[in-house]
Protein backbone atom coordinates (compact mmCIF):
# COMPACT_ATOMS: atom_id res chain seq x y z
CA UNK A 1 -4.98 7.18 21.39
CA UNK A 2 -6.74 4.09 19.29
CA UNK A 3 -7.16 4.34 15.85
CA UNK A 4 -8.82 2.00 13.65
CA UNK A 5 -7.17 1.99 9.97
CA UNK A 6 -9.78 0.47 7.35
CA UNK A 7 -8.90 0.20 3.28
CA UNK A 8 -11.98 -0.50 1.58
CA UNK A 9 -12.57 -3.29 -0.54
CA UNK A 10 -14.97 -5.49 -2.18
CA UNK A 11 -12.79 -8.65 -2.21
CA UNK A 12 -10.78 -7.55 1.07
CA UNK A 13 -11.30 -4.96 3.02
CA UNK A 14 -8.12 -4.30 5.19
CA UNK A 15 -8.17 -3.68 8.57
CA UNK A 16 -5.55 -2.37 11.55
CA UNK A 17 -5.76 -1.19 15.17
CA UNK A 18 -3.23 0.61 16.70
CA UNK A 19 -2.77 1.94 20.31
CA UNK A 20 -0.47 4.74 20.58
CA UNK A 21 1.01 6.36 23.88
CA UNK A 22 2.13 9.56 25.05
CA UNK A 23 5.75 8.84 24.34
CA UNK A 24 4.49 7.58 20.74
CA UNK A 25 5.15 3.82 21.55
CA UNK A 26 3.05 2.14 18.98
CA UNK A 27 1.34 -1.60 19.70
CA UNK A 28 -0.77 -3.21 17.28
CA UNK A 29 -4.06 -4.71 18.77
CA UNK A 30 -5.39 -6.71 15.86
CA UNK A 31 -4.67 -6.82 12.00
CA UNK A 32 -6.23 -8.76 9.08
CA UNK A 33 -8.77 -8.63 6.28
CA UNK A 34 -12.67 -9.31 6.17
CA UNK A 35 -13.37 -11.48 2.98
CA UNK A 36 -16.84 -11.65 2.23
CA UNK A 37 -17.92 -14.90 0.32
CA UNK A 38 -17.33 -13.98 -3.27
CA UNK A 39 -20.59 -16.22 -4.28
CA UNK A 40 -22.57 -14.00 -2.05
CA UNK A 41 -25.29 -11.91 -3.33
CA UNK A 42 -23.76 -7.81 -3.67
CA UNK A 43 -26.23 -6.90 -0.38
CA UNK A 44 -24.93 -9.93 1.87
CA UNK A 45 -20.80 -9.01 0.52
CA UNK A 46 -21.23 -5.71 2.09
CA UNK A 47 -23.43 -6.83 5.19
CA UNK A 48 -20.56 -8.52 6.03
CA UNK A 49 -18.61 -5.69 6.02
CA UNK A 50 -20.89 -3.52 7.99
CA UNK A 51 -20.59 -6.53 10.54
CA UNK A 52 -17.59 -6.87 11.08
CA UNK A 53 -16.25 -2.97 11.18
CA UNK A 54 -18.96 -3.04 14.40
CA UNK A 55 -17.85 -5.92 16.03
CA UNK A 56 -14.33 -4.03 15.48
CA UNK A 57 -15.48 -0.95 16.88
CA UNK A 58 -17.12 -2.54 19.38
CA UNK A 59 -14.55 -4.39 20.84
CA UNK A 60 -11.67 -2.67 20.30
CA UNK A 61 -13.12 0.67 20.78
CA UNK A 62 -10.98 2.90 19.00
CA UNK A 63 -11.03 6.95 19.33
CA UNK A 64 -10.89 7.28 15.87
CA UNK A 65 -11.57 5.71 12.16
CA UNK A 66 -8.82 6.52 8.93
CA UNK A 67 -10.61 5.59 6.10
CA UNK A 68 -9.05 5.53 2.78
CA UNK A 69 -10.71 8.07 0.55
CA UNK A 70 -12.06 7.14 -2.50
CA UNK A 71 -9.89 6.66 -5.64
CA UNK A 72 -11.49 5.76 -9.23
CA UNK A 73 -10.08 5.37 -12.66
CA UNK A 74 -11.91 6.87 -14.90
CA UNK A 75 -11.72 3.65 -17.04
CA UNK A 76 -13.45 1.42 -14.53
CA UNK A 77 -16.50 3.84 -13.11
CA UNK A 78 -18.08 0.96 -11.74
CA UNK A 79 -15.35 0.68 -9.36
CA UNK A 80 -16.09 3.59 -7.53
CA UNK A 81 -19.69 2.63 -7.21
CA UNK A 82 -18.80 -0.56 -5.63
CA UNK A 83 -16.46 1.26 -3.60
CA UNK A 84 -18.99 3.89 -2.39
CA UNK A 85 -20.97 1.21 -0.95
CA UNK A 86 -18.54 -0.73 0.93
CA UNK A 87 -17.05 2.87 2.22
CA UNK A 88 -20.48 3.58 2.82
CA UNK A 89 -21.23 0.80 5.46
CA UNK A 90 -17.89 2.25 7.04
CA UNK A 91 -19.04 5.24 7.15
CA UNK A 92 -22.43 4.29 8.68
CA UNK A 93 -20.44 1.84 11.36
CA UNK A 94 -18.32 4.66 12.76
CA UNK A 95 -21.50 6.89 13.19
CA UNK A 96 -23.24 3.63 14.81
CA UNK A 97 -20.38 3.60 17.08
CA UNK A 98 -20.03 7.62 17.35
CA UNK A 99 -16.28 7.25 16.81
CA UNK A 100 -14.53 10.45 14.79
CA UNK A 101 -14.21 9.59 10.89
CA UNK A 102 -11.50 11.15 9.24
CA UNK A 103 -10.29 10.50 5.36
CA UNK A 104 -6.89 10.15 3.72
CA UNK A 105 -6.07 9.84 0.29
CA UNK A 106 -3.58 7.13 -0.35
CA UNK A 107 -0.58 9.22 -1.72
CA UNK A 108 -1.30 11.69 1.10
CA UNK A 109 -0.28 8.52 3.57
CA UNK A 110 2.13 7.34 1.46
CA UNK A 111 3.82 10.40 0.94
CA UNK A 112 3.83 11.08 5.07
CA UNK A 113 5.42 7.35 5.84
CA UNK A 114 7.79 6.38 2.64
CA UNK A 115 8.51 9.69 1.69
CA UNK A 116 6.89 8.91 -1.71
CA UNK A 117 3.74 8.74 -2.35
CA UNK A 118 4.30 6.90 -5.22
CA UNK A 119 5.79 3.77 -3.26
CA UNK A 120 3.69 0.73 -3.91
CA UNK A 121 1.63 -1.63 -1.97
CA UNK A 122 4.78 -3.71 -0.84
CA UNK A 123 6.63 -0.91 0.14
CA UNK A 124 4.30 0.39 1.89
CA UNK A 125 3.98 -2.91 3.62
CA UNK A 126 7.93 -3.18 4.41
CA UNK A 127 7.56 0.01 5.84
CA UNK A 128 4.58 -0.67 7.99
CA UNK A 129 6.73 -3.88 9.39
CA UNK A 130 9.52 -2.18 9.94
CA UNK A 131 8.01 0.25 12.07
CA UNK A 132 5.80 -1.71 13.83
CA UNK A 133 8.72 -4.70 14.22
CA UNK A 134 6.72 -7.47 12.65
CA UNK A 135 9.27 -9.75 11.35
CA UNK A 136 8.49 -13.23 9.13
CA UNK A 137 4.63 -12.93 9.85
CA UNK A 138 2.74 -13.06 6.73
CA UNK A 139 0.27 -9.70 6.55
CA UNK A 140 -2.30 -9.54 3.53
CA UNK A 141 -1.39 -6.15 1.11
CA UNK A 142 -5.08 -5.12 2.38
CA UNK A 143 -3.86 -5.32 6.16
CA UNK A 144 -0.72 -3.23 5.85
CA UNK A 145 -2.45 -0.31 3.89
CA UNK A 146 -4.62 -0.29 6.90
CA UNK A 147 -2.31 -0.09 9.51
CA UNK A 148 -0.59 2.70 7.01
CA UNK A 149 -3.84 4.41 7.43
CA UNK A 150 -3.65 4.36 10.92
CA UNK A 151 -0.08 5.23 11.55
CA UNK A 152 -0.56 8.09 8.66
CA UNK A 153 -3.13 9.45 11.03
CA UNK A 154 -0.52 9.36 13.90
CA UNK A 155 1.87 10.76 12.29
CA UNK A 156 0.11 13.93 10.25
CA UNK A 157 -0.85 14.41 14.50
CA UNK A 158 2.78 15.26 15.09
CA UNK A 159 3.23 11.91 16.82
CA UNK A 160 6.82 11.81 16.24
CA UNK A 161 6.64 8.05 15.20
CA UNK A 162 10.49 8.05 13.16
């Protein structure tokens, strides 16, 4: 099974891809963040997006997409607006690509791989390495929440990853 882990952002949206085999050997495919130009008009930030999920999906051709569900305070409203759109051109990608969509909230994933889902971002991210043996590499916060995503997927399947 491939499964594409994506954690929306304006400013970074995360990405992760994983493979996973019938004995639950995990191998990560490719990991990283797109960045769109922070100068760049709203409509061109989350072009980019849209752009580069389908390249993603195109190339790596994953079975299904974890996308991180949408989480607003109600202090900052226009967060989730912002949010909505870039989830949005996710959202649109994956039906582009007619790949399976399925959402997690980020406790729910946190709670499934820490144990807490409560832990924060670099916990999350220690974990994430550990599992996946990444040692000394540098991986954006964005990147590792991804591959969380992913491996949170896996793992609610009854993939016995640990």
């Amino acid at each position: 099974m491939r499964i594409l882990g994506v954690d929306p952002g304006l400013k970074a949206t995360g990405y992760g891809v994983i493979d996973l085999d019938a004995g639950a050997r995990v191998r990560v495919l490719e990991a990283g963040t797109i960045e769109p130009d922070p100068k760049a008009a709203f409509a061109q930030r989350i072009a980019r997006v849209h752009q580069h999920i389908g390249g993603l999906l195109a190339s790596t051709k994953p079975d299904v997409v974890v996308l991180e569900k949408l989480y607003a305070h109600y202090k900052h409203p226009t967060t989730a607006c912002v949010l909505g759109h870039v989830r949005g051109v996710i959202c649109l990608g994956a039906a582009q690509h007619k790949v399976a969509l399925v959402e997690y909230s980020v406790k729910r994933v946190r709670q499934a791989l820490v144990g807490n889902g409560n832990a924060t971002k670099p916990q999350v991210q220690a974990f994430v390495k550990r599992l996946l043996k990444i040692e000394g590499a540098e991986m954006p916060l964005d990147a590792s929440d991804a591959l969380a995503l992913a491996l949170g997927h896996a793992h609610m399947l009854k993939f016995k990853l640990f």
